[in-house]
C-alpha atoms as a PDB file:
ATOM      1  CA  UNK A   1      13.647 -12.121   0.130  1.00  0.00           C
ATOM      2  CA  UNK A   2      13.859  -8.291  -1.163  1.00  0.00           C
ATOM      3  CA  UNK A   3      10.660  -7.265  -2.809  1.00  0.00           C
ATOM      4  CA  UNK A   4      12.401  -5.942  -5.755  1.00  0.00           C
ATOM      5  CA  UNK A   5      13.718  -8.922  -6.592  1.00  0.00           C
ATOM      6  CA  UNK A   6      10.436 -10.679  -6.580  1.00  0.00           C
ATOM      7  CA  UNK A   7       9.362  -9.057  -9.347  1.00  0.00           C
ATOM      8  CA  UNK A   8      12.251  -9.413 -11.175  1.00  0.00           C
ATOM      9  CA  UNK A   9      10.991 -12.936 -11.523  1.00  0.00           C
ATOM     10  CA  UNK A  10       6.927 -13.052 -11.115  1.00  0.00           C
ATOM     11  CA  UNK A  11       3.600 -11.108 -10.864  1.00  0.00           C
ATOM     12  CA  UNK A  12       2.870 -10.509  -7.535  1.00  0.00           C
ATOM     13  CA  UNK A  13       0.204 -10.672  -5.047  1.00  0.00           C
ATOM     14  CA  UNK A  14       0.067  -9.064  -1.689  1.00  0.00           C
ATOM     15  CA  UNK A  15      -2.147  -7.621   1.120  1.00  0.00           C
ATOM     16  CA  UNK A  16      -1.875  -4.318   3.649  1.00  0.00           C
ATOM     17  CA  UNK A  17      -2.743  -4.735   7.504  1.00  0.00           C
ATOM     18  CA  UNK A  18      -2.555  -1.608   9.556  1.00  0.00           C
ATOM     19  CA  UNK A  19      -1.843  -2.184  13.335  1.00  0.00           C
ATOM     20  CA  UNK A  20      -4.868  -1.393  15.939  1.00  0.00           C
ATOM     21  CA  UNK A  21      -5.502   2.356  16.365  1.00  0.00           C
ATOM     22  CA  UNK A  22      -4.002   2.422  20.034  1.00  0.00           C
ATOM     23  CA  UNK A  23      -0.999   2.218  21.046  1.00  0.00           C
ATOM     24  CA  UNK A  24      -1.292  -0.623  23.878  1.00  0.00           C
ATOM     25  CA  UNK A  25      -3.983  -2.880  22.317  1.00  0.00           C
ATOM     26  CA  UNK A  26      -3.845  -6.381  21.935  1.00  0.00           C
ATOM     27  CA  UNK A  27      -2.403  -7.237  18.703  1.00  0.00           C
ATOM     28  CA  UNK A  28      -3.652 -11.091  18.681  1.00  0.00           C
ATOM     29  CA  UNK A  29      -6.539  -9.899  16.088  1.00  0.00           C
ATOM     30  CA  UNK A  30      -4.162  -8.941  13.727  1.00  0.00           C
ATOM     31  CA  UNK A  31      -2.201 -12.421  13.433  1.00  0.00           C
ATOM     32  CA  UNK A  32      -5.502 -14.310  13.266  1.00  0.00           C
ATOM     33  CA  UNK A  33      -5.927 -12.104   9.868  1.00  0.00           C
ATOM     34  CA  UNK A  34      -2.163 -12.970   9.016  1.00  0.00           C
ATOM     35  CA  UNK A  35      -2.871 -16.390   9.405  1.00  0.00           C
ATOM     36  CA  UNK A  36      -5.990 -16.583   7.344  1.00  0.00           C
ATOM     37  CA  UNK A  37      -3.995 -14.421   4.595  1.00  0.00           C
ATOM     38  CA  UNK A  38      -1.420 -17.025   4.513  1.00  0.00           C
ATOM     39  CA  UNK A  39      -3.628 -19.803   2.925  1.00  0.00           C
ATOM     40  CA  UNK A  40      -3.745 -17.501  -0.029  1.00  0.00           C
ATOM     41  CA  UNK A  41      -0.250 -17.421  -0.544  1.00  0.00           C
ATOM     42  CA  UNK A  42       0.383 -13.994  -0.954  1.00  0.00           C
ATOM     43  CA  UNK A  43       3.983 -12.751  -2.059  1.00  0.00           C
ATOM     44  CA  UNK A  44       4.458 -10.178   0.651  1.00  0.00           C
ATOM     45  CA  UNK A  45       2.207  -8.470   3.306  1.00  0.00           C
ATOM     46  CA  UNK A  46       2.773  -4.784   4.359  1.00  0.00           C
ATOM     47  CA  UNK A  47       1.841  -3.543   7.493  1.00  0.00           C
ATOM     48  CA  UNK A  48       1.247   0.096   8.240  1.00  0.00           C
ATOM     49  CA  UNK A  49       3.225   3.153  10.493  1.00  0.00           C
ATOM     50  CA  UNK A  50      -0.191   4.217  11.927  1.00  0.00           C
ATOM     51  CA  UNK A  51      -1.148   7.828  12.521  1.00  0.00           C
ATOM     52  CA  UNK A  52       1.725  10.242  13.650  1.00  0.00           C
ATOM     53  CA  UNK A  53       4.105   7.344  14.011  1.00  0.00           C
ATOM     54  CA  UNK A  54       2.143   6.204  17.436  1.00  0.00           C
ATOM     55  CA  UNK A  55       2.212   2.683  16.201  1.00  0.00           C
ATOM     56  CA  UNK A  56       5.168   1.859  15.096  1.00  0.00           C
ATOM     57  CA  UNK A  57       6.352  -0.957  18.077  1.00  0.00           C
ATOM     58  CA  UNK A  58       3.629  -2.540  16.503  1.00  0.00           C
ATOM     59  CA  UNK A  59       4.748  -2.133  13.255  1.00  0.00           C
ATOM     60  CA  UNK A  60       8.112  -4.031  13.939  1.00  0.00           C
ATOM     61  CA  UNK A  61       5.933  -6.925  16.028  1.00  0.00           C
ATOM     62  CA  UNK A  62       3.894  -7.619  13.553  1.00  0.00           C
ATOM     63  CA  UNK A  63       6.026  -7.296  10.947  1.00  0.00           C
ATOM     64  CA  UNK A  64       7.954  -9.812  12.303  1.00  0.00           C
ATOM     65  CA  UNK A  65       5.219 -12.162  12.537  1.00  0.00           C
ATOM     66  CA  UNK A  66       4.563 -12.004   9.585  1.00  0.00           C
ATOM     67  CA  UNK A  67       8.187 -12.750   8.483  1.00  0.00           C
ATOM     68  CA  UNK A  68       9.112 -15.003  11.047  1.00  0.00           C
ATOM     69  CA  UNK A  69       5.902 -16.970  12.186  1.00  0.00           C
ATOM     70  CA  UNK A  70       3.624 -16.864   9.471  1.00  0.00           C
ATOM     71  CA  UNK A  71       6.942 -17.227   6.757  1.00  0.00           C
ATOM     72  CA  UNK A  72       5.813 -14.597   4.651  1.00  0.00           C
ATOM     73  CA  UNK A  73       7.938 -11.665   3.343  1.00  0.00           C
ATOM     74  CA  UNK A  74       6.968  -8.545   5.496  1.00  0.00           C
ATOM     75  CA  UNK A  75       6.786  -4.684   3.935  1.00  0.00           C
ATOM     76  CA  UNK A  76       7.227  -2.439   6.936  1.00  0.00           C
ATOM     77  CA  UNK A  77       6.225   0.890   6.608  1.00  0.00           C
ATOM     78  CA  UNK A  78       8.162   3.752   7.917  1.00  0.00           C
ATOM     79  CA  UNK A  79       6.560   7.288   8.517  1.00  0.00           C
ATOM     80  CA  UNK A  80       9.813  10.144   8.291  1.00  0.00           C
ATOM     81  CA  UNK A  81       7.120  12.892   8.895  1.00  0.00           C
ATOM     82  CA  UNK A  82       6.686  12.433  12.723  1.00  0.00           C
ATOM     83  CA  UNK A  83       9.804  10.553  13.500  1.00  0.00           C
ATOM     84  CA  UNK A  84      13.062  11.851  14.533  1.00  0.00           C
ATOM     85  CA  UNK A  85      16.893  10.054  13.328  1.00  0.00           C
ATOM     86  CA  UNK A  86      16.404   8.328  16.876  1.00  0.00           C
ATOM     87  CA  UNK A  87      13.026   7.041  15.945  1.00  0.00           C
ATOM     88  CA  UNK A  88      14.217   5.592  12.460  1.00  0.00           C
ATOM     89  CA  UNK A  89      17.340   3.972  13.831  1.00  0.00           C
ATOM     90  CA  UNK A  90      15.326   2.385  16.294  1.00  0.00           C
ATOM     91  CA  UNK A  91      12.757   1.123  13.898  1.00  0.00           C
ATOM     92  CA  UNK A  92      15.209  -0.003  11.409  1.00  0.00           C
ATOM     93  CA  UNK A  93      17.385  -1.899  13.897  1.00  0.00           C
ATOM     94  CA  UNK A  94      14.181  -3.956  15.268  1.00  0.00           C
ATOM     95  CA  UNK A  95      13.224  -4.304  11.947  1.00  0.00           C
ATOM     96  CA  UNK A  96      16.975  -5.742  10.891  1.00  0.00           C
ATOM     97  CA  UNK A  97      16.880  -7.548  13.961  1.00  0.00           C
ATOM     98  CA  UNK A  98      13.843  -9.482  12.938  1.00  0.00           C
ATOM     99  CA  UNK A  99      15.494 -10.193   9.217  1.00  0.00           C
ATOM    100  CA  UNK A 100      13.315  -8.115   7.830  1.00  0.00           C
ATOM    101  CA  UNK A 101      14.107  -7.075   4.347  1.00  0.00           C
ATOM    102  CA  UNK A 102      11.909  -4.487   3.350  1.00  0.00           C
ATOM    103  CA  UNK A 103      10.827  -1.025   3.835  1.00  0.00           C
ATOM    104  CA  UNK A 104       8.020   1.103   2.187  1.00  0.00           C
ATOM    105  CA  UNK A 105       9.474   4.724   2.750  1.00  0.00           C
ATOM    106  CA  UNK A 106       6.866   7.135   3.249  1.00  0.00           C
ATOM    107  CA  UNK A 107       6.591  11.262   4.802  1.00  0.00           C
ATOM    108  CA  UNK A 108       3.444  10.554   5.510  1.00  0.00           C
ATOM    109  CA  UNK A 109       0.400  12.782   5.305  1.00  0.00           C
ATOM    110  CA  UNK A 110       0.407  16.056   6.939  1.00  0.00           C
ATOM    111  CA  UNK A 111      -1.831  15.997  10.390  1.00  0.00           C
ATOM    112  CA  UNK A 112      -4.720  18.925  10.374  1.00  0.00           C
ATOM    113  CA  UNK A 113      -2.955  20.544  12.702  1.00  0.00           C
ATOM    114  CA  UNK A 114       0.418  20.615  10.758  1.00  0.00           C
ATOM    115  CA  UNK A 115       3.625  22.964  11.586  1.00  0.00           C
ATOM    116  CA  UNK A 116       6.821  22.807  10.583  1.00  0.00           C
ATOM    117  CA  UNK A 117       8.356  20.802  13.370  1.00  0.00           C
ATOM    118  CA  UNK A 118       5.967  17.600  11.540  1.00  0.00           C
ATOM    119  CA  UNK A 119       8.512  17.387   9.329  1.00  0.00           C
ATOM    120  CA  UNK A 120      11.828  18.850  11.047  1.00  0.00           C
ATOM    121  CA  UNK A 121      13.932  15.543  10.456  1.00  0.00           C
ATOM    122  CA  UNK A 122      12.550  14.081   7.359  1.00  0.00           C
ATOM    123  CA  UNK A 123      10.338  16.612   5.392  1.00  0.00           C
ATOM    124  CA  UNK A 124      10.293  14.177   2.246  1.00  0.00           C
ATOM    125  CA  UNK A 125      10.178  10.342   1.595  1.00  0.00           C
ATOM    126  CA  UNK A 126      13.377  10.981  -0.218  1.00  0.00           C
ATOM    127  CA  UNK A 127      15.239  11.807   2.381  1.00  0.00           C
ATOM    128  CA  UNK A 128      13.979   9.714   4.767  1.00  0.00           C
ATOM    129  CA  UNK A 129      15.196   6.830   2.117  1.00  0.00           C
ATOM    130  CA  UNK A 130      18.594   8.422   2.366  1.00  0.00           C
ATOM    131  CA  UNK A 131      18.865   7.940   5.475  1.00  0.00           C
ATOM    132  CA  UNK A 132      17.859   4.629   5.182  1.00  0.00           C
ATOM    133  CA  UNK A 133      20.615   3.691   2.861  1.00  0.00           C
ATOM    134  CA  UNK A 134      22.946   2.199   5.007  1.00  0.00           C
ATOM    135  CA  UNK A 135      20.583  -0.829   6.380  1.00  0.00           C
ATOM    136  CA  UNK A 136      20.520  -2.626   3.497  1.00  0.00           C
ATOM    137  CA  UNK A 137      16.111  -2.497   3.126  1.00  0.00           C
ATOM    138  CA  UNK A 138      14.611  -2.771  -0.425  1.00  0.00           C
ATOM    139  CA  UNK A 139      13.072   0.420  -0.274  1.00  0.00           C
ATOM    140  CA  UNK A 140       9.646   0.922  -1.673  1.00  0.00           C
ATOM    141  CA  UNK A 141       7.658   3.935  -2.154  1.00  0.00           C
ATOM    142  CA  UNK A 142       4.343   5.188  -2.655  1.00  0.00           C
ATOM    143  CA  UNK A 143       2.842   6.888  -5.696  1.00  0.00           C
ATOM    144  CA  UNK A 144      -0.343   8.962  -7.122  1.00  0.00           C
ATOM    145  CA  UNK A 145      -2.497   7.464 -10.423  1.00  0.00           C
ATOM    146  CA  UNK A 146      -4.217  11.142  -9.731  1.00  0.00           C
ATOM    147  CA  UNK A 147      -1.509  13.008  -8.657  1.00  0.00           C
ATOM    148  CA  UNK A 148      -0.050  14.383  -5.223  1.00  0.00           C
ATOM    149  CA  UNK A 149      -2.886  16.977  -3.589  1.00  0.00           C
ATOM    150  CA  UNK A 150      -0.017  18.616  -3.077  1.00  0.00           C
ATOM    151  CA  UNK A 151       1.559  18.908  -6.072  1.00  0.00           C
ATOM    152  CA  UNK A 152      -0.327  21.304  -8.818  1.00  0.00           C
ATOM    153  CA  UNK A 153       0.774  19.170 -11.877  1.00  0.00           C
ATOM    154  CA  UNK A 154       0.807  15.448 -12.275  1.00  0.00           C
ATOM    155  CA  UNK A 155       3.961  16.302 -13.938  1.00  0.00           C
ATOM    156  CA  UNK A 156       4.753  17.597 -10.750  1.00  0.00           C
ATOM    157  CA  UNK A 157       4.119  14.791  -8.856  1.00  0.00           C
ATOM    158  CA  UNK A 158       6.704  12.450 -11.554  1.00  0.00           C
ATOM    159  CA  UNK A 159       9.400  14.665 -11.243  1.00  0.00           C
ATOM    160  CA  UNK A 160       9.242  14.029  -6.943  1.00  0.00           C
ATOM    161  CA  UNK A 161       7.917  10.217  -8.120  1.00  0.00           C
ATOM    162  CA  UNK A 162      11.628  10.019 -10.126  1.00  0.00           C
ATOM    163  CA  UNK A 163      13.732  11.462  -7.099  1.00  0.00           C
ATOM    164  CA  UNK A 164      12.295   8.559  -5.441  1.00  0.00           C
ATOM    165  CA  UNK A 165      13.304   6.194  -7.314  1.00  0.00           C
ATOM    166  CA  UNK A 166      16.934   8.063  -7.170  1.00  0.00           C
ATOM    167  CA  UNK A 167      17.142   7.968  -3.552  1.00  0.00           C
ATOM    168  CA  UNK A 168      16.418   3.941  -3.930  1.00  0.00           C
ATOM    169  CA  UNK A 169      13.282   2.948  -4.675  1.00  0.00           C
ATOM    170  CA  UNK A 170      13.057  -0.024  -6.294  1.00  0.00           C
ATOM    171  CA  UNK A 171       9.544  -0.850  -6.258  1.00  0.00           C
ATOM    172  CA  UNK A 172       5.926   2.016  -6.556  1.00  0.00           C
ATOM    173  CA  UNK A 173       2.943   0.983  -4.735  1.00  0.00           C
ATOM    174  CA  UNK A 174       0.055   3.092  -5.465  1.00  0.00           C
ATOM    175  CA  UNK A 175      -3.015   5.151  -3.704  1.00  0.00           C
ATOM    176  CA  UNK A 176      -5.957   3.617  -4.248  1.00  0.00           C
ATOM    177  CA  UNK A 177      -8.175   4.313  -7.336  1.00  0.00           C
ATOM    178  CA  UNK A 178     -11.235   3.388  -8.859  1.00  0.00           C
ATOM    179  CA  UNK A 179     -10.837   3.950 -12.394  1.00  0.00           C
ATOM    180  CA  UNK A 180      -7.642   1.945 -14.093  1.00  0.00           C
ATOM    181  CA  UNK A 181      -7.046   4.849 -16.691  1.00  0.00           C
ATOM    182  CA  UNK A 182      -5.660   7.270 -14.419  1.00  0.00           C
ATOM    183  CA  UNK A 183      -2.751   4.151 -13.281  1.00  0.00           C
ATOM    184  CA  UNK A 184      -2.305   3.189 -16.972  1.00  0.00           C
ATOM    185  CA  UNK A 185      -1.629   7.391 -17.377  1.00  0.00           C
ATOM    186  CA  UNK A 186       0.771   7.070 -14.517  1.00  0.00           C
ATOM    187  CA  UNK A 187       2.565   4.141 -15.868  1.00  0.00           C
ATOM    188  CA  UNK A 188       3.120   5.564 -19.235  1.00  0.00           C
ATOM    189  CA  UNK A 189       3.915   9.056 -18.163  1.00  0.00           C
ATOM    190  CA  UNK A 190       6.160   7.998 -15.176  1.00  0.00           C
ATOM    191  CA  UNK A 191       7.963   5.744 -18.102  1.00  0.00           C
ATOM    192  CA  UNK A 192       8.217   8.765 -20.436  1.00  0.00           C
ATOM    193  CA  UNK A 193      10.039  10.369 -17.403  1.00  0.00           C
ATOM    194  CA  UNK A 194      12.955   7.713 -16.737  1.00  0.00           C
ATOM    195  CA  UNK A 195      11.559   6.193 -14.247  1.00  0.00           C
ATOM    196  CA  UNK A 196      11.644   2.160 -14.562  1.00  0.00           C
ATOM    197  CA  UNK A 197      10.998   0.489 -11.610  1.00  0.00           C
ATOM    198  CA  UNK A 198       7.609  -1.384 -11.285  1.00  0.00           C
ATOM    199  CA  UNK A 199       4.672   0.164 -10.423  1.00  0.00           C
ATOM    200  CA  UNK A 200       2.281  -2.079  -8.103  1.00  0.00           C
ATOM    201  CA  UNK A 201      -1.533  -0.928  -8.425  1.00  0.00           C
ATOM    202  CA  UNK A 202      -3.209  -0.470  -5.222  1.00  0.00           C
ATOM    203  CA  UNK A 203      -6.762  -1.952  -5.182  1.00  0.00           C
ATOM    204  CA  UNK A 204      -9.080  -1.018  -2.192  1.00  0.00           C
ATOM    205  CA  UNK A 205     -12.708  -3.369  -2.465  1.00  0.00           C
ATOM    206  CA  UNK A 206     -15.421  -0.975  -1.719  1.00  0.00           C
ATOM    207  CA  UNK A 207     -17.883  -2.522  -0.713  1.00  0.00           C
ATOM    208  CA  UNK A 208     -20.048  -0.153   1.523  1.00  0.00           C
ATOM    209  CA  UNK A 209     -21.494   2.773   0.837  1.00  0.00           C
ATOM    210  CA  UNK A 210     -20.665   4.404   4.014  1.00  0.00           C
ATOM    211  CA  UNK A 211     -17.044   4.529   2.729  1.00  0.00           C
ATOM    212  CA  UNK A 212     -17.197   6.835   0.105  1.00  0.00           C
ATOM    213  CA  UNK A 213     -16.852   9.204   1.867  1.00  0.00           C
ATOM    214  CA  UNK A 214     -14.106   8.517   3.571  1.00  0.00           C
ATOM    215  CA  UNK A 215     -11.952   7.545   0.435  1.00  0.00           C
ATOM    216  CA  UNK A 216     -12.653  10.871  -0.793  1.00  0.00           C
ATOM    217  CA  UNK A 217     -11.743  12.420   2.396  1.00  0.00           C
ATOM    218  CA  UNK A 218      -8.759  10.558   3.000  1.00  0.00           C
ATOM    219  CA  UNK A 219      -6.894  10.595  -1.185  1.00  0.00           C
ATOM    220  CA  UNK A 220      -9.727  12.143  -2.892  1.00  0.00           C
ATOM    221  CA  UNK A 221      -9.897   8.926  -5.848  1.00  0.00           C
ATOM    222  CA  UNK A 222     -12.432   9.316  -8.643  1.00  0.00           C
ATOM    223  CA  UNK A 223     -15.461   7.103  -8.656  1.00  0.00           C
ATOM    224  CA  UNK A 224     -16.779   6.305 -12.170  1.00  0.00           C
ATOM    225  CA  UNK A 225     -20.101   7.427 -12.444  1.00  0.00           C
ATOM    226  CA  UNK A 226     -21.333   3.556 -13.630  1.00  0.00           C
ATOM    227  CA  UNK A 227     -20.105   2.334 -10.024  1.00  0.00           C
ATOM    228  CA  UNK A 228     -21.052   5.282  -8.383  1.00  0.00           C
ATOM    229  CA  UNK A 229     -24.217   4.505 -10.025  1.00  0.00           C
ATOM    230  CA  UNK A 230     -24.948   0.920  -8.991  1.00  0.00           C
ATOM    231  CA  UNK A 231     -23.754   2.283  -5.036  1.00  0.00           C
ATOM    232  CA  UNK A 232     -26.057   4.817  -4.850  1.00  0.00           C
ATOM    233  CA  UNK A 233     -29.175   2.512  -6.159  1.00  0.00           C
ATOM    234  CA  UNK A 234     -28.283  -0.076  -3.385  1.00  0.00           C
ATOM    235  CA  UNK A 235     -26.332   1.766  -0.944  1.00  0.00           C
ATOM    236  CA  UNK A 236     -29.792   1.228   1.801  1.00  0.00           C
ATOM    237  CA  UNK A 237     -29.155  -3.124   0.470  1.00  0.00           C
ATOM    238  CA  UNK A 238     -25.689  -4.148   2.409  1.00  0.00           C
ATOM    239  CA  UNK A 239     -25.522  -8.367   0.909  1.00  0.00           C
ATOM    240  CA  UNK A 240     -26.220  -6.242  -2.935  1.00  0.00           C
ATOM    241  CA  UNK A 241     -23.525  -3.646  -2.384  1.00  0.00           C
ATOM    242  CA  UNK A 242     -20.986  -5.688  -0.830  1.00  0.00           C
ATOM    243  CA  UNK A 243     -21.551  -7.764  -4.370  1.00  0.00           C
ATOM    244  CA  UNK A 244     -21.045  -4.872  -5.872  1.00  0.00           C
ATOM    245  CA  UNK A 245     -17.888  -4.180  -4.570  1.00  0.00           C
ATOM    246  CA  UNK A 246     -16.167  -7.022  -4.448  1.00  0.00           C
ATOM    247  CA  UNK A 247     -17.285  -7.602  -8.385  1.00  0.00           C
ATOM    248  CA  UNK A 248     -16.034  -4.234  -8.954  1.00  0.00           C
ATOM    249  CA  UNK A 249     -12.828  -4.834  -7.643  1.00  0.00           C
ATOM    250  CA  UNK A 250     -12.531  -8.232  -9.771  1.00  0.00           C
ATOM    251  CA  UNK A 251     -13.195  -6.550 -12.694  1.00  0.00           C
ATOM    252  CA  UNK A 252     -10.170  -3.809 -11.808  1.00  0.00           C
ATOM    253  CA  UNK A 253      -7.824  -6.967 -11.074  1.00  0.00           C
ATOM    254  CA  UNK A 254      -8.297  -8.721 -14.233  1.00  0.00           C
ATOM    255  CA  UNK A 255      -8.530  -5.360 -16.196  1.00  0.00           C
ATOM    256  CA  UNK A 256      -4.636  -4.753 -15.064  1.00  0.00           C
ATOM    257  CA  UNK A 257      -3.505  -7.811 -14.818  1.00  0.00           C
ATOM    258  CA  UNK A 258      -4.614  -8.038 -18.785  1.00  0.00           C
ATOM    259  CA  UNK A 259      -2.764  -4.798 -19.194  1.00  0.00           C
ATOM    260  CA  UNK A 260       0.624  -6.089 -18.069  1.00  0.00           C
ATOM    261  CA  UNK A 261       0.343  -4.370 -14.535  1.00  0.00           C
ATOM    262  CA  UNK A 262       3.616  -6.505 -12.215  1.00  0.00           C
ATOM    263  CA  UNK A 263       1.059  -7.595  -9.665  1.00  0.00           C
ATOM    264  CA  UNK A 264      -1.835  -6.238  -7.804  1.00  0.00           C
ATOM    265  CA  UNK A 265      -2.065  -4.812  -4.161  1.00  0.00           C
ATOM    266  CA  UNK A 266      -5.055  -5.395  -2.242  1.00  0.00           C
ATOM    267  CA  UNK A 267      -6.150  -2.646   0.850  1.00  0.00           C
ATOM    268  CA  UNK A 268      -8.064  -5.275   2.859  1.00  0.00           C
ATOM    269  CA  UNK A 269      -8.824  -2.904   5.993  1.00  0.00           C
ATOM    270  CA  UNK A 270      -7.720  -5.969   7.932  1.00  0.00           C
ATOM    271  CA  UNK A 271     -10.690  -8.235   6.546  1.00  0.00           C
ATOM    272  CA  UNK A 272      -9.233 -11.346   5.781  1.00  0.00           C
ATOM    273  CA  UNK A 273     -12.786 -12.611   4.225  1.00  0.00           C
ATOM    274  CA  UNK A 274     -12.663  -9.762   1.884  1.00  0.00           C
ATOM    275  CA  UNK A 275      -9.304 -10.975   0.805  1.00  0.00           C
ATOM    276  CA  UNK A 276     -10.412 -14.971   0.142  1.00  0.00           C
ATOM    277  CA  UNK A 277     -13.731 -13.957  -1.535  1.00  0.00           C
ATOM    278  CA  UNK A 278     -11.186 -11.815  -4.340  1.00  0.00           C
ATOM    279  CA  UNK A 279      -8.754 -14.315  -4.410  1.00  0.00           C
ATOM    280  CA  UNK A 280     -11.786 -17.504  -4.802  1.00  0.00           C
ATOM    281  CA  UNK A 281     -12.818 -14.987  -7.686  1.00  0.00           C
ATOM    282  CA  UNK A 282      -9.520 -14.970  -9.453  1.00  0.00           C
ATOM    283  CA  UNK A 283      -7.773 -18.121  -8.759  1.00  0.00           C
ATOM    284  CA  UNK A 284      -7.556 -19.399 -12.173  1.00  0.00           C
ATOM    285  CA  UNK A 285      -6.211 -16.240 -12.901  1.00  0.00           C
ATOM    286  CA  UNK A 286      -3.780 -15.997 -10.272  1.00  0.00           C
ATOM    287  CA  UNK A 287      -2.727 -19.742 -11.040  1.00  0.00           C
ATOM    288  CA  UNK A 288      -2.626 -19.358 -14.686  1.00  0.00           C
ATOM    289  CA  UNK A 289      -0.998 -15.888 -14.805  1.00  0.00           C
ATOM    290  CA  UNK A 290       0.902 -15.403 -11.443  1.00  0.00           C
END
């Protein structure tokens, strides 16, 4: 079933998986996570593109395991940055082939080492969702509670957020972020703009220190200084900061789902354990308001 029309008639819950890092590795890993996500009933998992396109056969294989074996709507990713028309129309027809339904449309993020010919085909998500018109995907998209890096203005970043949803998005999943104001500024700005299709929060656990860094390196999201707090004092006491996190993250969840966000996203980094601890956390809430 599309995506898009999933939340035309519920709150939703879902999960990201991102292939392994090379290209030829065994993929069993990955289903045994698919299969432990299933007993939580999500509404769709999305699996990722992986850096510079490199993993997108495995993309379309698991994709389709999660469609097809574990019954589960899939959201494929699809990178236009590194890929050329003969790259999408190969990725689209495997996908199609495997009755899979939906696409997140993405440019993805500029490699350090970035010329012109990244982008020669597809040099925004817009028109790599053009292209994609004619295989019949509900198209998803990705958006920015802090705004684009590259775009100076969050205003900016709306106006590219609304030619999205032109080209045929139906559905906004978000970066990551830590502190719900900056998605509640994003939903009522992006509103005040035209744009009207539902915005999914994206909600990454964080649950060691180590990986602050990295978040900040990799979308640059604002830590509150209360949780950045509480990591600091127990970033040297893993079983206390994994608490931590995963409270955090509860408190996010029920904190939009309160606030009349469509569903909630969870960046699991492949842990399926992460994923059942947050979901033991809220299942009344999920069962009562889902």
């Amino acid at each position: 079933m599309k995506i898009d029309e999933i939340l035309k008639k519920k709150k939703t819950i879902s999960f990201e998986v991102f292939p392994p890092k090379k290209e030829n590795a065994e993929v069993s890993g990955i289903y045994r996570t698919i299969d432990s996500l299933r007993q939580l009933n999500p509404d769709f998992i999305s699996v990722t593109y992986g850096a510079s396109g490199s993993n997108s056969k495995n993309t379309a294989e698991i994709a389709s395991y999660i469609k097809n074996s574990a019954k589960i709507e899939a959201l494929a990713h699809i990178t236009g940055g590194p890929s050329s028309y003969e790259d999408i129309d190969r990725m689209a027809s495997e996908l199609r082939k495997n009755n899979i339904e939906n696409v997140l449309a993405l440019r993805g993020d500029k490699p350090v080492d970035y010329s012109a010919e990244y982008c020669r085909y597809f040099k925004h998500a817009t028109d790599l969702m053009e292209y994609l018109s004619g295989y019949d995907f509900s198209l998803g998209a990705a958006c920015y509670p802090e705004g684009h890096s590259e775009c100076d203005t969050l205003y900016e970043d709306l106006i590219n957020m609304r030619k999205k949803e032109e080209a045929g998005a139906g559905f906004f999943i978000t970066q990551i972020f830590y502190d719900n104001s900056y998605y509640y500024r994003l939903v009522n700005e992006a509103r005040n703009v035209g744009i009207k299709s539902p915005i999914l929060p994206g909600i990454m656990p964080l649950t060691s220190a180590k990986n602050i860094k990295k978040i900040k390196d990799m979308c640059g999201s604002t830590i509150p200084l209360e949780f950045r707090n509480m990591i600091e004092i127990y970033r040297d006491k893993p079983a206390v900061m994994e608490e931590i996190g995963l409270n955090y993250a509860v408190y996010q969840i029920i904190d939009l789902i309160a606030k009349g966000a469509p569903g909630i996203h969870l960046y699991i980094m492949n842990n399926a354990d992460v994923a059942k601890e947050i979901h033991m956390r809220l299942r009344r809430v999920f069962s009562e308001l889902f």
